[in-house]
Protein backbone atom coordinates (compact mmCIF):
# COMPACT_ATOMS: atom_id res chain seq x y z
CA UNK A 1 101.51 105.29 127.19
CA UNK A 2 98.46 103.12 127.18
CA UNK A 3 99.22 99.27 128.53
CA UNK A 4 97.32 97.20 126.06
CA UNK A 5 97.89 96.35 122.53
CA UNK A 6 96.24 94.77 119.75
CA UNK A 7 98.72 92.89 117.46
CA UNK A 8 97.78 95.12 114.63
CA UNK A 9 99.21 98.07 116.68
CA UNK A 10 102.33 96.48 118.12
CA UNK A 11 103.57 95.79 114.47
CA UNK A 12 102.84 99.56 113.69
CA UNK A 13 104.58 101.34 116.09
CA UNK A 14 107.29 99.02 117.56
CA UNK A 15 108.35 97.27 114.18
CA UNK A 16 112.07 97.88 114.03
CA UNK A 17 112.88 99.81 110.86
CA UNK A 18 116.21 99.27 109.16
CA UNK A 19 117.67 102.42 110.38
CA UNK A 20 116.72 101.08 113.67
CA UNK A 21 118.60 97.90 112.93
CA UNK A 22 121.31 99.53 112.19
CA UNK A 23 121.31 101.33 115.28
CA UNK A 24 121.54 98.19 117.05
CA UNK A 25 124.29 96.78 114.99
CA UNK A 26 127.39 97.40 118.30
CA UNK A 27 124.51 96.12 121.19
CA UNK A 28 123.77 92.86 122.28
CA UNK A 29 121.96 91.16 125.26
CA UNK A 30 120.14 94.02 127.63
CA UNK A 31 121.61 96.93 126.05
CA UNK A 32 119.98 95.67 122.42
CA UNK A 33 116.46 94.96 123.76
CA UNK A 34 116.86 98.23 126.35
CA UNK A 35 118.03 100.52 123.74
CA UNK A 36 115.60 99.14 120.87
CA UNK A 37 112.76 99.99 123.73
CA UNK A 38 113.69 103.36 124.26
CA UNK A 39 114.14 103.80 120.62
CA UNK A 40 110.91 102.97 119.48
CA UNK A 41 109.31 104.77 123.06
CA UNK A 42 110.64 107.57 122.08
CA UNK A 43 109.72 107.58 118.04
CA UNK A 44 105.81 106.87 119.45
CA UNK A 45 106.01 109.17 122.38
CA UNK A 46 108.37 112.37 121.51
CA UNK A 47 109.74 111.73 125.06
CA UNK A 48 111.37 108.47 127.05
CA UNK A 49 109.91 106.84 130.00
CA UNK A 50 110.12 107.88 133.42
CA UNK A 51 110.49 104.32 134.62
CA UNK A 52 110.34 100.60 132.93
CA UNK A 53 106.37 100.20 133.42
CA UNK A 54 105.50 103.18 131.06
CA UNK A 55 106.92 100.40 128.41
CA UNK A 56 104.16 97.36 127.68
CA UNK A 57 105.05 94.25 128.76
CA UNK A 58 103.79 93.09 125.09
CA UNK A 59 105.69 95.49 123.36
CA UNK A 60 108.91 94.49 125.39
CA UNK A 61 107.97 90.45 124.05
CA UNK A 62 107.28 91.92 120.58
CA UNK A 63 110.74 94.48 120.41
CA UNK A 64 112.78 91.33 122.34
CA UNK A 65 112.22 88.66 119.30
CA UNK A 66 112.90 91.09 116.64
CA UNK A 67 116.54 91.77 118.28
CA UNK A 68 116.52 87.94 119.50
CA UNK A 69 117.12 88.87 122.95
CA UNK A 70 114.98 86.92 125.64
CA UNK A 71 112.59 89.38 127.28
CA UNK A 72 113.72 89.04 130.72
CA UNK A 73 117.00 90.33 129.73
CA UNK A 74 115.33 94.01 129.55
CA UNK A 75 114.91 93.49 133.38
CA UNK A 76 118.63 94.08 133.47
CA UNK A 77 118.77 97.06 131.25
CA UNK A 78 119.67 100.36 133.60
């Protein structure tokens, strides 16, 4: 998955839906911002990551203040 994003691209393809939100409805903390992530990965990709770095660091900021979940709390996501 490429590494950089223009705005107009982040809000295309990791904009939660509400399906997604209500996906997210029982997570909170890591596992909402981690499972958002994978969610969306997966929906652009047709596969998930092999490891954290296939997932932009901008797309991680973007996905982590539409569940209001500080960024850093992906790092914790396993």
């Amino acid at each position: 998955m490429r590494q950089d994003w223009e705005p107009e691209d982040l809000i295309e393809v990791w904009t939660l839906l509400d399906d997604d939100e209500k996906r997210l409805r029982n997570k909170s903390g890591a596992n909402r911002v981690g499972f958002a992530l994978l969610l969306k990965f997966f929906e652009a990709e047709a596969r998930f990551p092999e490891n954290v770095s296939e997932i932009p660091a901008s797309a991680v900021a973007y996905v982590a203040q539409q569940v209001k979940v500080a960024p850093e709390e992906f790092a914790a996501y396993d």
